[in-house]
Protein backbone atom coordinates (compact mmCIF):
# COMPACT_ATOMS: atom_id res chain seq x y z
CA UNK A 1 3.90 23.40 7.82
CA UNK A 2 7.60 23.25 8.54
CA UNK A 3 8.91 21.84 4.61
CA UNK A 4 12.11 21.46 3.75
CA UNK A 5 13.24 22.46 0.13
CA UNK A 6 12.95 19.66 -2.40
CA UNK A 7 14.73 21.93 -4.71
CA UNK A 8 18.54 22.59 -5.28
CA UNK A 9 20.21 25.57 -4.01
CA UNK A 10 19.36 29.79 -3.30
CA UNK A 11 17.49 30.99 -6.17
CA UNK A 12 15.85 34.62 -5.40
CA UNK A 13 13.85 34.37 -8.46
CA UNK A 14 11.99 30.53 -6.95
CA UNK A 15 9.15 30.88 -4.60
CA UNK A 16 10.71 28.94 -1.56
CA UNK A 17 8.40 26.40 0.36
CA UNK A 18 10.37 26.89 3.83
CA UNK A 19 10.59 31.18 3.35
CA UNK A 20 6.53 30.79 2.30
CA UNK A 21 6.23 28.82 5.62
CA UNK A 22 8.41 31.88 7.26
CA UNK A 23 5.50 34.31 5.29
CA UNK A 24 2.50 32.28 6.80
CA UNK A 25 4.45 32.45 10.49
CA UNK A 26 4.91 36.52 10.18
CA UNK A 27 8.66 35.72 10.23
CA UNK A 28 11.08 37.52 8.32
CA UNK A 29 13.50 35.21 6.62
CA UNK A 30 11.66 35.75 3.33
CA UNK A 31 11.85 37.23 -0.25
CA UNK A 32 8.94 39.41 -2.68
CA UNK A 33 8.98 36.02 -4.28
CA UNK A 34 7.95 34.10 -1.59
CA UNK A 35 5.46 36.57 -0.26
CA UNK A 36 3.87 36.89 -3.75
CA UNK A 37 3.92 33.05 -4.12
CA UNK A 38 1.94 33.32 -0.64
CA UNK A 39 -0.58 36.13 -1.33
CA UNK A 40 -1.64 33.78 -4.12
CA UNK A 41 -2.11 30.63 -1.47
CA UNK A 42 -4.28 32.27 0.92
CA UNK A 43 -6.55 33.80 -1.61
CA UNK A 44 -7.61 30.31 -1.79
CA UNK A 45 -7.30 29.13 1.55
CA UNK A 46 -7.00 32.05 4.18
CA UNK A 47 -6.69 29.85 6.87
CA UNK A 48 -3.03 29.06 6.59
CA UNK A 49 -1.73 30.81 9.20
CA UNK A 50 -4.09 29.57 11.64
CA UNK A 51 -3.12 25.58 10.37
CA UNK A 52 0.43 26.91 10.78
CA UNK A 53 -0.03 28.05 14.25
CA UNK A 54 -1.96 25.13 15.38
CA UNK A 55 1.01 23.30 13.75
CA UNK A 56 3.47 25.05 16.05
CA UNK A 57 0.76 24.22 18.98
CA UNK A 58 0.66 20.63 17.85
CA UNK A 59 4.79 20.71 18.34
CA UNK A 60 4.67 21.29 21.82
CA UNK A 61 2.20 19.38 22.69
CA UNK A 62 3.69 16.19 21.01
CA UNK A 63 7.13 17.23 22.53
CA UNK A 64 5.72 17.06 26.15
CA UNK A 65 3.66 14.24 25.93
CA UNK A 66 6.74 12.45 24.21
CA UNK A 67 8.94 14.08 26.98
CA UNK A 68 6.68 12.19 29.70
CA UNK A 69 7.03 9.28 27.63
CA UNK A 70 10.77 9.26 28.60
CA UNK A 71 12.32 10.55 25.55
CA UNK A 72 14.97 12.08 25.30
CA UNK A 73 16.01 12.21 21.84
CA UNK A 74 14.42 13.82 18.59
CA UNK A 75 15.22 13.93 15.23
CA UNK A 76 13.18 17.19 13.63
CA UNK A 77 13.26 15.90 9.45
CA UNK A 78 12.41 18.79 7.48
CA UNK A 79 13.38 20.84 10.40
CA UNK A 80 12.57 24.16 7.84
CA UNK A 81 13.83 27.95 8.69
CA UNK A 82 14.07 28.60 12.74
CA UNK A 83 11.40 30.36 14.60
CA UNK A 84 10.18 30.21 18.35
CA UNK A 85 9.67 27.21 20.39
CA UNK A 86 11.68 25.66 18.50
CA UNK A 87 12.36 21.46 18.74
CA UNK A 88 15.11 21.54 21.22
CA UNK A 89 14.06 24.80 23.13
CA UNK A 90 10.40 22.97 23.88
CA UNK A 91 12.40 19.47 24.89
CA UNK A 92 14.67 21.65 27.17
CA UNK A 93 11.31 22.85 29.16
CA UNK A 94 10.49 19.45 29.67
CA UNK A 95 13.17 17.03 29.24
CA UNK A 96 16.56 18.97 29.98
CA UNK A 97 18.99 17.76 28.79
CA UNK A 98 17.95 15.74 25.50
CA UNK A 99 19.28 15.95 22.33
CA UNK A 100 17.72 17.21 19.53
CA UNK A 101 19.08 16.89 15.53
CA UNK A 102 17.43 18.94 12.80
CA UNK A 103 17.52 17.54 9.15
CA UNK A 104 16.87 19.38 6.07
CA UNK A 105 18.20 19.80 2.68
CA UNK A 106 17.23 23.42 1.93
CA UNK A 107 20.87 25.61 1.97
CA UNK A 108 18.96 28.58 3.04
CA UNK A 109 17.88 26.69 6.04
CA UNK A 110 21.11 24.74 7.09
CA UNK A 111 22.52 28.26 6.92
CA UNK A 112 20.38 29.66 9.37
CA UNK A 113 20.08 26.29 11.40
CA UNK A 114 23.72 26.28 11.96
CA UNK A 115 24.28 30.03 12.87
CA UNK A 116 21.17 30.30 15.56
CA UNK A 117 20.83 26.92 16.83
CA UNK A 118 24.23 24.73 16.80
CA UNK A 119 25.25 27.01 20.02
CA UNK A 120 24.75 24.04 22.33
CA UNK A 121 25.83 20.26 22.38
CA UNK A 122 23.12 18.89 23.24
CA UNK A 123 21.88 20.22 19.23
CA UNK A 124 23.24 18.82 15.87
CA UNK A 125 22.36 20.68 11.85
CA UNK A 126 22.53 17.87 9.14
CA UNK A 127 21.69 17.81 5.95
CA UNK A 128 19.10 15.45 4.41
CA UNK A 129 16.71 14.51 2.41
CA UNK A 130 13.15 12.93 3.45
CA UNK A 131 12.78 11.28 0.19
CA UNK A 132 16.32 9.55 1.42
CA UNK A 133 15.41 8.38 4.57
CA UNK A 134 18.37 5.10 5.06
CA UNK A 135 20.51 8.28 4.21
CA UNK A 136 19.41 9.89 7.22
CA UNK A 137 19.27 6.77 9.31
CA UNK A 138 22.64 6.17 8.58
CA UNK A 139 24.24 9.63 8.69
CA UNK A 140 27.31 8.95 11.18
CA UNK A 141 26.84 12.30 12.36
CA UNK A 142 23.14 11.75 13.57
CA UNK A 143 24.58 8.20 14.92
CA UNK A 144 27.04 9.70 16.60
CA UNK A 145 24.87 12.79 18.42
CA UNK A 146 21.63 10.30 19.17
CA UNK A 147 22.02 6.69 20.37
CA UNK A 148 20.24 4.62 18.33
CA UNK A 149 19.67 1.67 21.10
CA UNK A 150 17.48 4.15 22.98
CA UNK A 151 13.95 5.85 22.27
CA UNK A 152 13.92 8.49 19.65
CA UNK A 153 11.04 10.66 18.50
CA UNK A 154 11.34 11.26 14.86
CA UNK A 155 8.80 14.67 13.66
CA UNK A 156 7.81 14.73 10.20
CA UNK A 157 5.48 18.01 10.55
CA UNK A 158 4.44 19.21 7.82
CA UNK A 159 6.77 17.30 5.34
CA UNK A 160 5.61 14.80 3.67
CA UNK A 161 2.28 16.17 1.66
CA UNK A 162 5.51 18.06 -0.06
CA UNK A 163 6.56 14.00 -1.15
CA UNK A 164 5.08 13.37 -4.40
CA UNK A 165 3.37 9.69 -4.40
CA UNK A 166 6.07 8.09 -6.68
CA UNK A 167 8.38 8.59 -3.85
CA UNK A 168 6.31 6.28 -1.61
CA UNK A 169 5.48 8.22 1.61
CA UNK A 170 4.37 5.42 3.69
CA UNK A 171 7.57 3.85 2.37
CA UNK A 172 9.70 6.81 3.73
CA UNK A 173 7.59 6.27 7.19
CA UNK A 174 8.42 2.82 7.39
CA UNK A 175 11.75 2.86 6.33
CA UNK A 176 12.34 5.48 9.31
CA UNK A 177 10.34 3.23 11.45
CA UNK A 178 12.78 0.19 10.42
CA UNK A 179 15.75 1.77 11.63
CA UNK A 180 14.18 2.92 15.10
CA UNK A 181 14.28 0.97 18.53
CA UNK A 182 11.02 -0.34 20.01
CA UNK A 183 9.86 2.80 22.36
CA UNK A 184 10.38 5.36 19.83
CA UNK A 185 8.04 7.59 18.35
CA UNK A 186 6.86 9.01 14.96
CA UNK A 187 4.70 11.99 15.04
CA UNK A 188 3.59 13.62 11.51
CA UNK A 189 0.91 16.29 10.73
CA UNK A 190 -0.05 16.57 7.15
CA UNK A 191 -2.44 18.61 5.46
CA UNK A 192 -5.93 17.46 3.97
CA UNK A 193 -8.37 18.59 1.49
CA UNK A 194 -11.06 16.52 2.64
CA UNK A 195 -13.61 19.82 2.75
CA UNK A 196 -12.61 21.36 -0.15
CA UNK A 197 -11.08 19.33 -2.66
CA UNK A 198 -11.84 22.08 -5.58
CA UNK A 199 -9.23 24.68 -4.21
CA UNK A 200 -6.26 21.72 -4.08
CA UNK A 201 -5.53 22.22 -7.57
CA UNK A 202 -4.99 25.99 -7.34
CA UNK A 203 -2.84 25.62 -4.99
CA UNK A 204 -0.76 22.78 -6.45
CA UNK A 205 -0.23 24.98 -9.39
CA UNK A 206 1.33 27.67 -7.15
CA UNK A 207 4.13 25.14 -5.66
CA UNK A 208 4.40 24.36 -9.00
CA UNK A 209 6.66 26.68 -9.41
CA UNK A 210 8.15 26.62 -6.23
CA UNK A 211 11.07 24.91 -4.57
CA UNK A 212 8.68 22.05 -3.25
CA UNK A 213 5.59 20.91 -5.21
CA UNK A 214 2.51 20.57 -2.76
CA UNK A 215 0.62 16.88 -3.25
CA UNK A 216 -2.95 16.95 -2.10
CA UNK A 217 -4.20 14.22 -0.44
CA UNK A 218 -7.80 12.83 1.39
CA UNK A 219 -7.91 11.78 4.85
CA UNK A 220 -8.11 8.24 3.73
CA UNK A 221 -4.78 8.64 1.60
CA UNK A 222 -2.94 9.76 4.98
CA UNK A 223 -4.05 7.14 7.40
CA UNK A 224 -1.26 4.69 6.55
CA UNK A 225 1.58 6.59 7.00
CA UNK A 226 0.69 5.47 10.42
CA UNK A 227 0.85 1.49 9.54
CA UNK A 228 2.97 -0.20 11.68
CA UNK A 229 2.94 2.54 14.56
CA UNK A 230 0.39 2.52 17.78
CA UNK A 231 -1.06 5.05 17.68
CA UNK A 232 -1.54 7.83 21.11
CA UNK A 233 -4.71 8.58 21.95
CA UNK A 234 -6.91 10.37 20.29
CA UNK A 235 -5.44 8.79 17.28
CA UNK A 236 -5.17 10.75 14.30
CA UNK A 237 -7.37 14.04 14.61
CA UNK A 238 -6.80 17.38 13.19
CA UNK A 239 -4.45 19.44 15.05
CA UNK A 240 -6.40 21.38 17.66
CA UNK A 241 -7.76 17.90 18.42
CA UNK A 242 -5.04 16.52 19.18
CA UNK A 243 -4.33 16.61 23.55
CA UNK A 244 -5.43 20.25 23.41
CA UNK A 245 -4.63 22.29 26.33
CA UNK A 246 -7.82 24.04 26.60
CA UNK A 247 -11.50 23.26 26.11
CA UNK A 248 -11.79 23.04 22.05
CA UNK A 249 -14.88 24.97 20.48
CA UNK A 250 -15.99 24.43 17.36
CA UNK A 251 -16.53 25.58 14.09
CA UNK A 252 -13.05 28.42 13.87
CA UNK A 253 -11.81 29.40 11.06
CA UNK A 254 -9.20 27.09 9.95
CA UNK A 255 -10.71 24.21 11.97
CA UNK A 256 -12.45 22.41 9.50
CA UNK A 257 -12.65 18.68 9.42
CA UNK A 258 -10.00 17.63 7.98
CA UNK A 259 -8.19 20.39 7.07
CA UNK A 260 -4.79 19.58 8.93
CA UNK A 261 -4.48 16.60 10.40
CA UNK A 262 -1.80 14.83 12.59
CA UNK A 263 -0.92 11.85 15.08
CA UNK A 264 2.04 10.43 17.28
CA UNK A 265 2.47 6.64 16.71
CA UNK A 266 5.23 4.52 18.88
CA UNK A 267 7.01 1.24 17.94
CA UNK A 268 6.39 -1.64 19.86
């Protein structure tokens, strides 16, 4: 998971979904809060930080398959607090040269998005919210860094099980999709409860009283946020299914079915 705030601004005293994300990484950019907040997550599902690597994994792996695809442009929404391998720095290893724009509406994160990674012109910090996606689309800023009559790859990792249903996920997907040429990409990861739907509402109540509330959802509930899109083989598969680098063994902890799954759909 990479989430962007749905909240308003700093609050020390607010669990905060992108700092918790930091916590599951091992980063630092985090609070008591948001390591409490944590503590209480994995005692119901341990495996986070293993999702969250294999989310990271999942990242480069899309970015270099998208990168032999010929793009050259990517628009991170929901970007979240920096850590290693980050968007641009994987695009640069495969694509130099390509531009790369993160989005997010957390202050915390546009902060630190501006002072470590807005070093280089080939990167662009806006702010944004996923939940306003024609906002985004139309952002003269984004327009301006990333032209719109060529391929882009738009990432929505772990963003949108932090959209509640009333603001129409699929919608937001589409929408995005709308404004895209044909030869761009969408790739999204999402998380799943398919194995254990019991523990979904303890964790939901944590994020309840965060800056993002987490929304559960089955496998079948994420399938069409890929309508409209072609999806790359192997389709959508949970993370370290998805063009792994090595030989994948399984059962490992964290790697149950359905636990975290994720895709990369183009627009034809």
């Amino acid at each position: 998971m990479n989430p962007a705030s749905i909240g308003g601004g700093f609050n020390a005293s607010i669990p905060n979904a992108a700092r918790m994300y930091d916590y599951f990484l091992g980063g630092k950019d985090n609070l008591p809060v948001d390591r409490e907040a944590g503590e209480r997550v994995l005692k119901f599902v341990p495996e986070i930080p293993i999702g969250i690597r294999e989310n990271r994994a999942f990242l480069a792996r899309a970015i270099r398959f998208l990168a032999d695809q010929g793009v050259r442009q990517f628009l991170d929404i929901g970007a979240g607090l920096p850590t290693q391998d980050n968007v641009h720095q994987v695009a640069a290893r495969y694509a130099p040269g390509s531009r790369t724009v993160y989005v997010d509406n957390d202050p915390q994160v546009l902060v630190h998005a501006r002072a470590l990674l807005q070093q280089s012109p080939e990167v662009l910090v806006a702010q944004g919210d996923v939940r306003r996606p024609d906002e985004i689309m139309s952002n003269e800023a984004i327009r301006a860094h990333l032209d719109f009559d060529q391929p882009i790859a738009v990432l929505l990792l772990a963003i949108l099980h932090f959209v509640p249903d009333s603001d129409d996920p699929a919608g937001i997907v589409a929408r995005i999709r709308a404004a895209l040429p044909p030869g761009s990409h969408i790739a999204i990861s999402h998380v799943a409860v398919d194995d254990r739907p019991q523990v979904a509402p303890e964790v939901e109540r944590v994020y309840d009283n965060a800056s993002a509330q987490f929304v559960s959802r089955m496998s079948e509930e994420i399938a069409p946020l890929f309508d409209g899109l072609e999806l790359a083989e192997p389709g959508m598969v949970n993370l370290h299914q998805w063009r792994p680098d090595t030989r994948v063994t399984e059962p490992a902890l964290g790697r149950a079915r359905n636990y975290f799954l994720c895709g990369v759909g183009e627009i034809v």
